[in-house]
PDB file of N, CA and C in Angstrom:
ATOM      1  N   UNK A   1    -100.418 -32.372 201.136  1.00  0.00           N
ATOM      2  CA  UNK A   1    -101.538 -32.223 200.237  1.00  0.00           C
ATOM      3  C   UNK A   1    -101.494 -30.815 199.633  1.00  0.00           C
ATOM      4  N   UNK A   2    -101.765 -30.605 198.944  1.00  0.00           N
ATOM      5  CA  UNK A   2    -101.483 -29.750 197.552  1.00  0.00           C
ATOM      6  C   UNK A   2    -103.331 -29.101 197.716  1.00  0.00           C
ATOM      7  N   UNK A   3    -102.992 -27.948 198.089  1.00  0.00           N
ATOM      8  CA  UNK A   3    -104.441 -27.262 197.864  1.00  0.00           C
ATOM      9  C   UNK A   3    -103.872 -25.399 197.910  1.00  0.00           C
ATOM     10  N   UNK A   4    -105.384 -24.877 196.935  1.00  0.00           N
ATOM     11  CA  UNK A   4    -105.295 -23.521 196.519  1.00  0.00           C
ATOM     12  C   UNK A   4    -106.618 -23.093 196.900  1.00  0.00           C
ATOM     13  N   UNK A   5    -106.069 -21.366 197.587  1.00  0.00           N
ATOM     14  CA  UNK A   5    -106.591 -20.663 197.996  1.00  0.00           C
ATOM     15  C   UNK A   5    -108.175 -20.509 197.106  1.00  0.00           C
ATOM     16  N   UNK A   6    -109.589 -20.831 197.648  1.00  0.00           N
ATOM     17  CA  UNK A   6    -110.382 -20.877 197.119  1.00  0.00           C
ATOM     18  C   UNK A   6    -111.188 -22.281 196.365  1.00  0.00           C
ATOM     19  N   UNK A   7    -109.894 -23.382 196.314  1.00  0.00           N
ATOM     20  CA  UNK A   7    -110.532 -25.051 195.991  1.00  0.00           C
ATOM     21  C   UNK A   7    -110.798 -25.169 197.281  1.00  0.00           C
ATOM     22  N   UNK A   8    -112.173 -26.300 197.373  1.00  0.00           N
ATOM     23  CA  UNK A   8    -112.583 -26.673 197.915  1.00  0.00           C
ATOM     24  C   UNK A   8    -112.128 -27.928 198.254  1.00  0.00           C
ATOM     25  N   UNK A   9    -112.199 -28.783 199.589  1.00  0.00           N
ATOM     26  CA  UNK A   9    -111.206 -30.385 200.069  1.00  0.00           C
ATOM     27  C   UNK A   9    -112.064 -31.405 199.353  1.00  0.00           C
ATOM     28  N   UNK A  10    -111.031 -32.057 198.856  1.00  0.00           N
ATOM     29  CA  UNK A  10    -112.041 -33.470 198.663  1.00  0.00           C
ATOM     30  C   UNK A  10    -112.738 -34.148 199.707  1.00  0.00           C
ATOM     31  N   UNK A  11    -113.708 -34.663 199.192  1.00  0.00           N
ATOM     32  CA  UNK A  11    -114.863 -35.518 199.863  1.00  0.00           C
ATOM     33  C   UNK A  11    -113.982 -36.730 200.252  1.00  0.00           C
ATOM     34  N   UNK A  12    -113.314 -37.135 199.943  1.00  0.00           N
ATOM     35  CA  UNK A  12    -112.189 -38.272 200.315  1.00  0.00           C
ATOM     36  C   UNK A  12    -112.201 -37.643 201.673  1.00  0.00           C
ATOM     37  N   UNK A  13    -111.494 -36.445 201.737  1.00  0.00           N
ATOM     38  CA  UNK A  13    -110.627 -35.982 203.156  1.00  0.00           C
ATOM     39  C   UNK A  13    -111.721 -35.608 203.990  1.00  0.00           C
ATOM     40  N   UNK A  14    -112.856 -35.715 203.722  1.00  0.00           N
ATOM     41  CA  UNK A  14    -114.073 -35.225 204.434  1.00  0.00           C
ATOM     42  C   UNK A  14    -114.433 -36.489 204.841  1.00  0.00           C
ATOM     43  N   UNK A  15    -114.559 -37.653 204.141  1.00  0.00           N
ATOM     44  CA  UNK A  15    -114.880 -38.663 205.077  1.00  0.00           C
ATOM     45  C   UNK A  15    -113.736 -38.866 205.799  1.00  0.00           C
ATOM     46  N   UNK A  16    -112.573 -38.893 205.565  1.00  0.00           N
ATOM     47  CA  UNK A  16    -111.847 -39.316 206.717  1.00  0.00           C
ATOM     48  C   UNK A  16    -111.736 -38.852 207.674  1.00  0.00           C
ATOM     49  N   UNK A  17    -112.182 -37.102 207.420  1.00  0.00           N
ATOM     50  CA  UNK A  17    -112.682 -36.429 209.077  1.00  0.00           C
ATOM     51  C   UNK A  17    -113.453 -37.308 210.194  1.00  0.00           C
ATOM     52  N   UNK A  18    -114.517 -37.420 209.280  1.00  0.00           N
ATOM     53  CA  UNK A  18    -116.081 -37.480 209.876  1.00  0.00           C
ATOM     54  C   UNK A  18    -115.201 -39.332 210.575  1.00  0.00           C
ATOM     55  N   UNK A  19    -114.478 -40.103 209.917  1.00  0.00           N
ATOM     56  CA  UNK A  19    -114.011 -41.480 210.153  1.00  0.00           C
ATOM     57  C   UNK A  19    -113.254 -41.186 211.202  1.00  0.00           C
ATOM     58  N   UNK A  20    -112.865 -40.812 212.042  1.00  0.00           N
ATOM     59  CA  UNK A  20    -111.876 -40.668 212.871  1.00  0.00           C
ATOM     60  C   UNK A  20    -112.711 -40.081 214.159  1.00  0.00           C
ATOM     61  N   UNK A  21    -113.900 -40.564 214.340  1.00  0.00           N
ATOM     62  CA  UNK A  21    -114.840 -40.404 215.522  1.00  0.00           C
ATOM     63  C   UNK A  21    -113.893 -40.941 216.931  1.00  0.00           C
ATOM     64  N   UNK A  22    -114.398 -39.526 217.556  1.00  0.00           N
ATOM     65  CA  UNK A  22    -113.390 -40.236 219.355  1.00  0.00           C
ATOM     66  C   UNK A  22    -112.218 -39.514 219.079  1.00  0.00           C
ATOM     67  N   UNK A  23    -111.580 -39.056 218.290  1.00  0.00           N
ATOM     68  CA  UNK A  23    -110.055 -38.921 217.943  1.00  0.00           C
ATOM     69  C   UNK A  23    -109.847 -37.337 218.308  1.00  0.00           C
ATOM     70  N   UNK A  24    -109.368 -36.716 219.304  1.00  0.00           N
ATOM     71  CA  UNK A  24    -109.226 -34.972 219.218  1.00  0.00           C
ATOM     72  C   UNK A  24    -108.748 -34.415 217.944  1.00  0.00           C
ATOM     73  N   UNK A  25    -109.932 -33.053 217.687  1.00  0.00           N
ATOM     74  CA  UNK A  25    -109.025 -32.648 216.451  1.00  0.00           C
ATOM     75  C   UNK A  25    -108.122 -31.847 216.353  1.00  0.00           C
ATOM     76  N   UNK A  26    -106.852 -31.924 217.125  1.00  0.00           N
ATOM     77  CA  UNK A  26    -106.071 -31.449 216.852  1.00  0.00           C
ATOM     78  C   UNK A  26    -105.016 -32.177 216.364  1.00  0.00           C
ATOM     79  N   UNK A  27    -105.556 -33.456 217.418  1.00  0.00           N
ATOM     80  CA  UNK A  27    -104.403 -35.063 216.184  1.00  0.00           C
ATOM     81  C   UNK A  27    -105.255 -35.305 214.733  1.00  0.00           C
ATOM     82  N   UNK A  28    -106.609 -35.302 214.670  1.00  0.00           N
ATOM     83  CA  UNK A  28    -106.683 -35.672 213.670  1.00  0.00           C
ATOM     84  C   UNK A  28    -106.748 -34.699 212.404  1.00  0.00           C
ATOM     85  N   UNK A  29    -105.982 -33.115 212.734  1.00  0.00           N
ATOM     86  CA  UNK A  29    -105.840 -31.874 211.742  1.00  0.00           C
ATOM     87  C   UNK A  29    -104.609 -32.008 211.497  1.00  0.00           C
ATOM     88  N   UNK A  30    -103.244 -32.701 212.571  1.00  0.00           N
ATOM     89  CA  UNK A  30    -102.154 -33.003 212.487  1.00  0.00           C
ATOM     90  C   UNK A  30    -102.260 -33.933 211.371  1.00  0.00           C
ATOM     91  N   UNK A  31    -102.581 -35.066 211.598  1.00  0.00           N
ATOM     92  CA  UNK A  31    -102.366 -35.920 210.590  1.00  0.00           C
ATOM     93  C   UNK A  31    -102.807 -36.091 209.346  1.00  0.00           C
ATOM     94  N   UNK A  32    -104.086 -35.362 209.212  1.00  0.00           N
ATOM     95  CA  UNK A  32    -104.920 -35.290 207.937  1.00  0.00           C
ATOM     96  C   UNK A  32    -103.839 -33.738 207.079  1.00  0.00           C
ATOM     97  N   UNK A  33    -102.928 -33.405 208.212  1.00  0.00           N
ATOM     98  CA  UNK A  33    -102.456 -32.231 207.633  1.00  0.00           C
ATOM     99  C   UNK A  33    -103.521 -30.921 207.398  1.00  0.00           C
ATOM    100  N   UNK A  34    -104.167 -30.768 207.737  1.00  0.00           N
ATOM    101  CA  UNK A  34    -105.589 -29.783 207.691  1.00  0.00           C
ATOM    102  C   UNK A  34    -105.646 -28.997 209.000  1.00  0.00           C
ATOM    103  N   UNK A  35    -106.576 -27.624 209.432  1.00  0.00           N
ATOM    104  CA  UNK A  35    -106.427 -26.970 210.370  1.00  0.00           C
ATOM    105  C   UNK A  35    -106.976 -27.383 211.024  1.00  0.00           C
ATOM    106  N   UNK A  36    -107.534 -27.165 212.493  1.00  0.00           N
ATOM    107  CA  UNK A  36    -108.191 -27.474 213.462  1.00  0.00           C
ATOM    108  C   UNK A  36    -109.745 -26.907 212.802  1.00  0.00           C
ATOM    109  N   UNK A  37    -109.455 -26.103 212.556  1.00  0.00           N
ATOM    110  CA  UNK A  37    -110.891 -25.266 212.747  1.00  0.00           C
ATOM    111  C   UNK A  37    -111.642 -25.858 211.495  1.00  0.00           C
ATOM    112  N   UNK A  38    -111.052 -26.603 210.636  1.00  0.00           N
ATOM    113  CA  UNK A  38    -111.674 -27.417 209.061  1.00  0.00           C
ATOM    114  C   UNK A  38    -111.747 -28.685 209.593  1.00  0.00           C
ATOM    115  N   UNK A  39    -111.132 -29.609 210.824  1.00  0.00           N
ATOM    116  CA  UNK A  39    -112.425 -30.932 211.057  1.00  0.00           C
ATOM    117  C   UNK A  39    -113.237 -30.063 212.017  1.00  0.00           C
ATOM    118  N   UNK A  40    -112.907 -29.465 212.616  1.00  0.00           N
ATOM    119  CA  UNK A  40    -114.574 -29.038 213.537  1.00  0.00           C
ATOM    120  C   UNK A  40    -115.277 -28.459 213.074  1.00  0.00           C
ATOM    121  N   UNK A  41    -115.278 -28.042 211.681  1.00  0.00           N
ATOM    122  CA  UNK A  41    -116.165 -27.365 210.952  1.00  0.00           C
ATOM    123  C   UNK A  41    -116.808 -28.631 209.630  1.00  0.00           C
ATOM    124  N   UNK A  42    -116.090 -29.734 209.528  1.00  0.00           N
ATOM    125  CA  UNK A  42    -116.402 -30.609 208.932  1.00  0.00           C
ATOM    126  C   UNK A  42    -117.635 -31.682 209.770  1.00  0.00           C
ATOM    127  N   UNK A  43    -116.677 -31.702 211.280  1.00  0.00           N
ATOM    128  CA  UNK A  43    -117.434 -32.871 212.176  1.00  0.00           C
ATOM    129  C   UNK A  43    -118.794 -32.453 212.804  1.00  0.00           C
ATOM    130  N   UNK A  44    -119.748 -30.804 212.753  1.00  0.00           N
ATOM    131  CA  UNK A  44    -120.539 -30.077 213.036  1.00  0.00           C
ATOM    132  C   UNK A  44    -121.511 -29.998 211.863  1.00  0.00           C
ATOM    133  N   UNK A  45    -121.012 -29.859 210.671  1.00  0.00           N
ATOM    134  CA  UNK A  45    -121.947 -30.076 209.531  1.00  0.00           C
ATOM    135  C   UNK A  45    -123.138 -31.315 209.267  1.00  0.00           C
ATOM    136  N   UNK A  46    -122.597 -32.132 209.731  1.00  0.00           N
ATOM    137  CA  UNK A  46    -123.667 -33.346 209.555  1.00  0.00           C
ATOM    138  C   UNK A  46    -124.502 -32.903 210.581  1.00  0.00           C
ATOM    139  N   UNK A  47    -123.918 -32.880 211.719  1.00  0.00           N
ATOM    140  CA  UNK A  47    -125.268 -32.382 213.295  1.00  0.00           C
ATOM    141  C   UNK A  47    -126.138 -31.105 212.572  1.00  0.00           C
ATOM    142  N   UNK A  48    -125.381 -30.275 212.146  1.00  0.00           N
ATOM    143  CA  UNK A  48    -126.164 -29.065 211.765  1.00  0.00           C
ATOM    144  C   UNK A  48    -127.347 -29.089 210.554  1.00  0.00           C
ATOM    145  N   UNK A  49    -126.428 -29.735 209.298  1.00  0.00           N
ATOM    146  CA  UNK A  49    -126.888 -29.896 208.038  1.00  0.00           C
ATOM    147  C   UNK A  49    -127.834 -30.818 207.399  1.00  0.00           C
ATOM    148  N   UNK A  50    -127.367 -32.128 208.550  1.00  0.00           N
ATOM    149  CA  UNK A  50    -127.810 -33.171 208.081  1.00  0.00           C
ATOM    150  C   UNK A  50    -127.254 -34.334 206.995  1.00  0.00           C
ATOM    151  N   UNK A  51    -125.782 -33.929 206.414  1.00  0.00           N
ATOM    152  CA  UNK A  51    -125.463 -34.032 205.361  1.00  0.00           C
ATOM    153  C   UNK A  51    -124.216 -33.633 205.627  1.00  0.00           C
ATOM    154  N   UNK A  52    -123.215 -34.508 205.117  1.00  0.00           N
ATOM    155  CA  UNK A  52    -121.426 -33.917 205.004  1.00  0.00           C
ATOM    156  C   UNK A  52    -120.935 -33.692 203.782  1.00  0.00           C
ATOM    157  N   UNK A  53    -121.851 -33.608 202.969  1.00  0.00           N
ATOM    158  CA  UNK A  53    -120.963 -33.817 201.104  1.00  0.00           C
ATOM    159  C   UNK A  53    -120.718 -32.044 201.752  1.00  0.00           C
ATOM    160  N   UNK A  54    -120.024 -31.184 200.623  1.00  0.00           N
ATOM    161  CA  UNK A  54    -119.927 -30.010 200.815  1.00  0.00           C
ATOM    162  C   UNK A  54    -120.601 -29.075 199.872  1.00  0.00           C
ATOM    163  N   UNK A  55    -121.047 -27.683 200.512  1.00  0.00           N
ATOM    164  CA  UNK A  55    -121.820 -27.016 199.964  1.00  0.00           C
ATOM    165  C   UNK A  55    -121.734 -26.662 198.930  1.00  0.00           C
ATOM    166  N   UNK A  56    -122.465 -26.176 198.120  1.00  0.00           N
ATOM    167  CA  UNK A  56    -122.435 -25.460 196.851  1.00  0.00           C
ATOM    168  C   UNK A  56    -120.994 -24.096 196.943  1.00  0.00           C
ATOM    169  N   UNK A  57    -120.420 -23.861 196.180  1.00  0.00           N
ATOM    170  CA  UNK A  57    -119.327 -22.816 196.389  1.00  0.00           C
ATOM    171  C   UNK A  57    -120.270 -21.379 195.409  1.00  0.00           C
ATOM    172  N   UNK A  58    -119.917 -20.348 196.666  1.00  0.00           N
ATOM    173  CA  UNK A  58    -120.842 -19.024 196.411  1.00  0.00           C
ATOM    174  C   UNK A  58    -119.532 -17.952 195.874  1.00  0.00           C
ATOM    175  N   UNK A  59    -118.734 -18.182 195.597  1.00  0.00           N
ATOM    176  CA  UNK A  59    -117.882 -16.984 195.286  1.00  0.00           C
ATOM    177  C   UNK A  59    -117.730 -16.666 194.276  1.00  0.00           C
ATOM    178  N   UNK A  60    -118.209 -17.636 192.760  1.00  0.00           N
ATOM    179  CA  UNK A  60    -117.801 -17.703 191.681  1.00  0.00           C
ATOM    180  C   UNK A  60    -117.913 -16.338 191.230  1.00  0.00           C
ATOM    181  N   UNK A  61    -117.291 -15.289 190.413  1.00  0.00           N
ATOM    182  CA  UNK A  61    -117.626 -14.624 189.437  1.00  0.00           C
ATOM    183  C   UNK A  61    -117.667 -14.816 188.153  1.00  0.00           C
ATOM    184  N   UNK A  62    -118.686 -14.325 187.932  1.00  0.00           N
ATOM    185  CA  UNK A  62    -119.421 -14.765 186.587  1.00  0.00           C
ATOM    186  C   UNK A  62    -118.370 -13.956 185.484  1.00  0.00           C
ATOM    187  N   UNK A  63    -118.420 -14.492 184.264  1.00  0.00           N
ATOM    188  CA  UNK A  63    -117.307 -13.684 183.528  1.00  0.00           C
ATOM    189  C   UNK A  63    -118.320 -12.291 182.481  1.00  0.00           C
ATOM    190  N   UNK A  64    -117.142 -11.341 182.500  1.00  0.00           N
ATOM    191  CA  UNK A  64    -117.783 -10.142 182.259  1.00  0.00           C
ATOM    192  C   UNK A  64    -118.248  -9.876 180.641  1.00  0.00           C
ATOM    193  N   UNK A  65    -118.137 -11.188 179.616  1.00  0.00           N
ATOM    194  CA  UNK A  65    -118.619 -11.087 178.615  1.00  0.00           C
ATOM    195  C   UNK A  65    -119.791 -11.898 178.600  1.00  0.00           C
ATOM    196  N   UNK A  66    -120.151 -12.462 179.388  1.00  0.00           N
ATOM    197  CA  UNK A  66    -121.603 -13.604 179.126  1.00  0.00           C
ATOM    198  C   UNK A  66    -122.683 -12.835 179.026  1.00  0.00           C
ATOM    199  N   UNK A  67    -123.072 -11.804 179.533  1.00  0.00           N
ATOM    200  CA  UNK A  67    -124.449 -11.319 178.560  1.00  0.00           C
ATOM    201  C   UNK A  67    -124.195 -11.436 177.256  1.00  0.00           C
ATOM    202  N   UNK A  68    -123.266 -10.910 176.716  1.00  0.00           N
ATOM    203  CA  UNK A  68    -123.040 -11.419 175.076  1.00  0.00           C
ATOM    204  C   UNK A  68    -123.033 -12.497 174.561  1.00  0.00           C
ATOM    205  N   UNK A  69    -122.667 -13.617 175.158  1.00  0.00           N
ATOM    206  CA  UNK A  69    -122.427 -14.617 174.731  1.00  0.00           C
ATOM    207  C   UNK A  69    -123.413 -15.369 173.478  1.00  0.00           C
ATOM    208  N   UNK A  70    -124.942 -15.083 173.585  1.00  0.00           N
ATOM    209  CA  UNK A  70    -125.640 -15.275 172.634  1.00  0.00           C
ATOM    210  C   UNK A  70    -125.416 -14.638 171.346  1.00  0.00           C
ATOM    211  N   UNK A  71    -124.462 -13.122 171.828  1.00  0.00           N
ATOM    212  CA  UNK A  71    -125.087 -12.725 170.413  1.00  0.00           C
ATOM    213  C   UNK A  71    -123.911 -12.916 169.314  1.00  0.00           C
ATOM    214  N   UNK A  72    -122.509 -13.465 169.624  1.00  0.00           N
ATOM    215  CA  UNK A  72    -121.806 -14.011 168.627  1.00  0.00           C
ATOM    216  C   UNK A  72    -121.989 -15.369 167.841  1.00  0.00           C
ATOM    217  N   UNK A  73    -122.694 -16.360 169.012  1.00  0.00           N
ATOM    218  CA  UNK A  73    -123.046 -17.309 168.460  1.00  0.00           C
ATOM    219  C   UNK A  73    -124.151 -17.695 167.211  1.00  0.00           C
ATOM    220  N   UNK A  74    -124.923 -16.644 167.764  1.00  0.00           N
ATOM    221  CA  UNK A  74    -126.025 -15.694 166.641  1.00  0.00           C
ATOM    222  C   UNK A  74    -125.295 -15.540 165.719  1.00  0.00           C
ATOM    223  N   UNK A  75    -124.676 -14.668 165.499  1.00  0.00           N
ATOM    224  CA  UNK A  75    -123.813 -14.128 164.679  1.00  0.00           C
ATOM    225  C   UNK A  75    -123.270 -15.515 163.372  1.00  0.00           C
ATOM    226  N   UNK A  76    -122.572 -16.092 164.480  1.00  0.00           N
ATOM    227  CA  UNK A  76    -121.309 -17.419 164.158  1.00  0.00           C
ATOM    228  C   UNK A  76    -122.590 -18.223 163.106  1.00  0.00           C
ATOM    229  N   UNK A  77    -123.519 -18.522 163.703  1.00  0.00           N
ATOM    230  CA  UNK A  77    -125.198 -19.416 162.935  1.00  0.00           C
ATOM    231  C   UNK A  77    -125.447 -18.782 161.710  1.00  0.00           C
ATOM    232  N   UNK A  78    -125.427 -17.297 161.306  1.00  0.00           N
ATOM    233  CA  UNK A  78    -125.894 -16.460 160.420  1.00  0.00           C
ATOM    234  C   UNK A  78    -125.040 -16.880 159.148  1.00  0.00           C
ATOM    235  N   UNK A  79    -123.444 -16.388 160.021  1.00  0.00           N
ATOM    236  CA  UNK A  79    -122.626 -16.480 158.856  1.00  0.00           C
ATOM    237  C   UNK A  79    -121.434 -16.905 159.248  1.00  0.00           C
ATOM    238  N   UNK A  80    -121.353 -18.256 158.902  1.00  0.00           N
ATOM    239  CA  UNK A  80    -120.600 -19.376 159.771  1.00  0.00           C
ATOM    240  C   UNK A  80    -119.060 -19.305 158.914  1.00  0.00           C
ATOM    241  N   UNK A  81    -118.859 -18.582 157.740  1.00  0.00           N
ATOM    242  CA  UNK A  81    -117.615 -18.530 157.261  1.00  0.00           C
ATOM    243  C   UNK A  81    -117.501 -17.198 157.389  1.00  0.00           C
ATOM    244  N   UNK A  82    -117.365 -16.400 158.832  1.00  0.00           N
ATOM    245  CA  UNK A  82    -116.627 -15.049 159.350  1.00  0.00           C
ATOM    246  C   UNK A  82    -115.379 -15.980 159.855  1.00  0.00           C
ATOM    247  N   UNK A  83    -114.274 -14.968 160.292  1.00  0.00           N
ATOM    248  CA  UNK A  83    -112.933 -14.818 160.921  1.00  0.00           C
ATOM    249  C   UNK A  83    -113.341 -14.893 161.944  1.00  0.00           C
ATOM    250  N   UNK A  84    -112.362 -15.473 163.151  1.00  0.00           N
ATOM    251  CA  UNK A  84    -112.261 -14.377 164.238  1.00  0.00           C
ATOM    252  C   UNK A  84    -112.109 -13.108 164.073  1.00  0.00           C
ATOM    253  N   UNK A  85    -111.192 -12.812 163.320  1.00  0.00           N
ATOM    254  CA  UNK A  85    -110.709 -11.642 163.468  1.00  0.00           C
ATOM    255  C   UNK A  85    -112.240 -10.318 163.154  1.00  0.00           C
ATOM    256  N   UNK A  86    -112.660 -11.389 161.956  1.00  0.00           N
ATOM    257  CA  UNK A  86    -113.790  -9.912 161.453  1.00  0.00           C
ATOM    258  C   UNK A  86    -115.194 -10.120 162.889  1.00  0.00           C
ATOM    259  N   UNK A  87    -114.903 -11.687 163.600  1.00  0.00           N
ATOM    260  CA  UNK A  87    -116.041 -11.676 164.061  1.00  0.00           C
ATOM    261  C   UNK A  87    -115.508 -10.559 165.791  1.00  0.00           C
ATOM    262  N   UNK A  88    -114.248 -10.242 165.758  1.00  0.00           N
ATOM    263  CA  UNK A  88    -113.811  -9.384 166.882  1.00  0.00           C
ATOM    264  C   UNK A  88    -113.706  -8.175 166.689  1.00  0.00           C
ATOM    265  N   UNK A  89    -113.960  -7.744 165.344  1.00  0.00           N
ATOM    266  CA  UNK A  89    -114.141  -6.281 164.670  1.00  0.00           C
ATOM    267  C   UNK A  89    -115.701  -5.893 164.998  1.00  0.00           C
ATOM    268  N   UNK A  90    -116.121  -7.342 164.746  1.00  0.00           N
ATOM    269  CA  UNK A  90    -117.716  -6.998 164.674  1.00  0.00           C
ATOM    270  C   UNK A  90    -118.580  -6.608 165.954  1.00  0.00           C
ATOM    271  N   UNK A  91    -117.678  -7.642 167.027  1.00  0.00           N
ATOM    272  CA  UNK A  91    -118.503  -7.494 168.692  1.00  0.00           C
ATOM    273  C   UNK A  91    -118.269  -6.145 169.164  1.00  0.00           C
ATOM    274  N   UNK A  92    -117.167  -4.941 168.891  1.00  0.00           N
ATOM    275  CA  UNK A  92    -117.548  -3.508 169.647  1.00  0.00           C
ATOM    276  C   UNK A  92    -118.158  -2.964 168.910  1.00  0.00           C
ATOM    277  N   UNK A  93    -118.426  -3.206 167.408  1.00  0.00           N
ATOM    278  CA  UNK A  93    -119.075  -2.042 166.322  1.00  0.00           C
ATOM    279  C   UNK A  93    -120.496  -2.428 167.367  1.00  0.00           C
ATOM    280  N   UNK A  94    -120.779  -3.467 167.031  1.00  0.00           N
ATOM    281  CA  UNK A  94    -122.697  -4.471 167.710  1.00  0.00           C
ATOM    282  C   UNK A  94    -122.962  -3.357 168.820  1.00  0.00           C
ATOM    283  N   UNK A  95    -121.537  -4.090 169.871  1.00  0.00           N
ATOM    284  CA  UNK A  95    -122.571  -3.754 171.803  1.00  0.00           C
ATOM    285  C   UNK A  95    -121.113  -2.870 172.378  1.00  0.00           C
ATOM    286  N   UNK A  96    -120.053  -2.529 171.593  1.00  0.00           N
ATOM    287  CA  UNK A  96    -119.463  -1.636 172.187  1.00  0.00           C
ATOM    288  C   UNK A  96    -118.580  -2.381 173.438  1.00  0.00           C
ATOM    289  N   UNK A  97    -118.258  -3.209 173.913  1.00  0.00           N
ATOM    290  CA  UNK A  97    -117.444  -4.121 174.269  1.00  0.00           C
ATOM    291  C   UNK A  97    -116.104  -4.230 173.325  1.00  0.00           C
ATOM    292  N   UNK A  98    -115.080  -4.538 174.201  1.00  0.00           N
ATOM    293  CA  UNK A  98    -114.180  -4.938 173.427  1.00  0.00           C
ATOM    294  C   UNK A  98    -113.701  -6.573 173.845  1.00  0.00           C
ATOM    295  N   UNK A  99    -112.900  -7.073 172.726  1.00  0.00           N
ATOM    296  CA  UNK A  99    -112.521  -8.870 173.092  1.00  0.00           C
ATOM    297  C   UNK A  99    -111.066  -8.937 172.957  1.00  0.00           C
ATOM    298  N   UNK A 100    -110.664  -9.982 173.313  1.00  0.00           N
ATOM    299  CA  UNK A 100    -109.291 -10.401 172.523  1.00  0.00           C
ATOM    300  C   UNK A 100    -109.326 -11.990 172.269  1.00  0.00           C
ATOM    301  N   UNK A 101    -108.607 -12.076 171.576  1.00  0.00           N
ATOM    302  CA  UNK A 101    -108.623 -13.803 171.193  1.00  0.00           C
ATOM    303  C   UNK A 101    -107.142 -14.575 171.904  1.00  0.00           C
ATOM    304  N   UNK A 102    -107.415 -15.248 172.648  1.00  0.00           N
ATOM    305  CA  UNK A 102    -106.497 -15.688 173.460  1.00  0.00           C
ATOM    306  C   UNK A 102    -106.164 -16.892 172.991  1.00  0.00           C
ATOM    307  N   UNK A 103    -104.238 -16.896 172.839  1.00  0.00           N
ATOM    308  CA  UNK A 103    -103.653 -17.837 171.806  1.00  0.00           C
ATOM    309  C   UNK A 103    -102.886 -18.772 172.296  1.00  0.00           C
TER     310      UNK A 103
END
């Protein structure tokens, strides 16, 4: 199974934790291919939580232009036949930020 540092497991592989009741988890981390310590942290959540779907993910960082984000679109509404280019001249003159246009 194909997973990256920071995705979260499918709910597929989460029920098949929680499905494999009776089974030690160290056969059933073997075979699900997963660590020990991710079904006993899967098979404890329902006792604890009440609930096995998985939590909300807290790590996101927010991207470092979204306070702006209103004010090009502003912009884009005003005067809807700008460039990129003049409308990327325009966002450091405004708030002093700089952009790039990614191609």
């Amino acid at each position: 199974m194909a997973w990256r540092r920071g995705q979260a497991y499918s709910q597929d592989l989460r029920d098949r934790v929680l499905a494999a009741i009776g089974e030690p988890i160290r056969s059933v981390a073997a075979r699900l291919t997963v660590r020990p310590s991710y079904v006993s942290k899967v098979r404890s959540k329902p006792r604890l939580m009440g609930e096995a779907a998985a939590g909300p993910r807290r790590n996101h960082t927010r991207p470092r232009l979204e306070p702006f984000y209103d004010a090009p679109r502003a912009r884009v509404a005003e005067q809807a036949d700008e460039t990129i280019a003049e409308l990327r001249a325009w966002v450091p003159r405004e708030h002093g930020v700089s952009v790039s246009h990614a191609r």
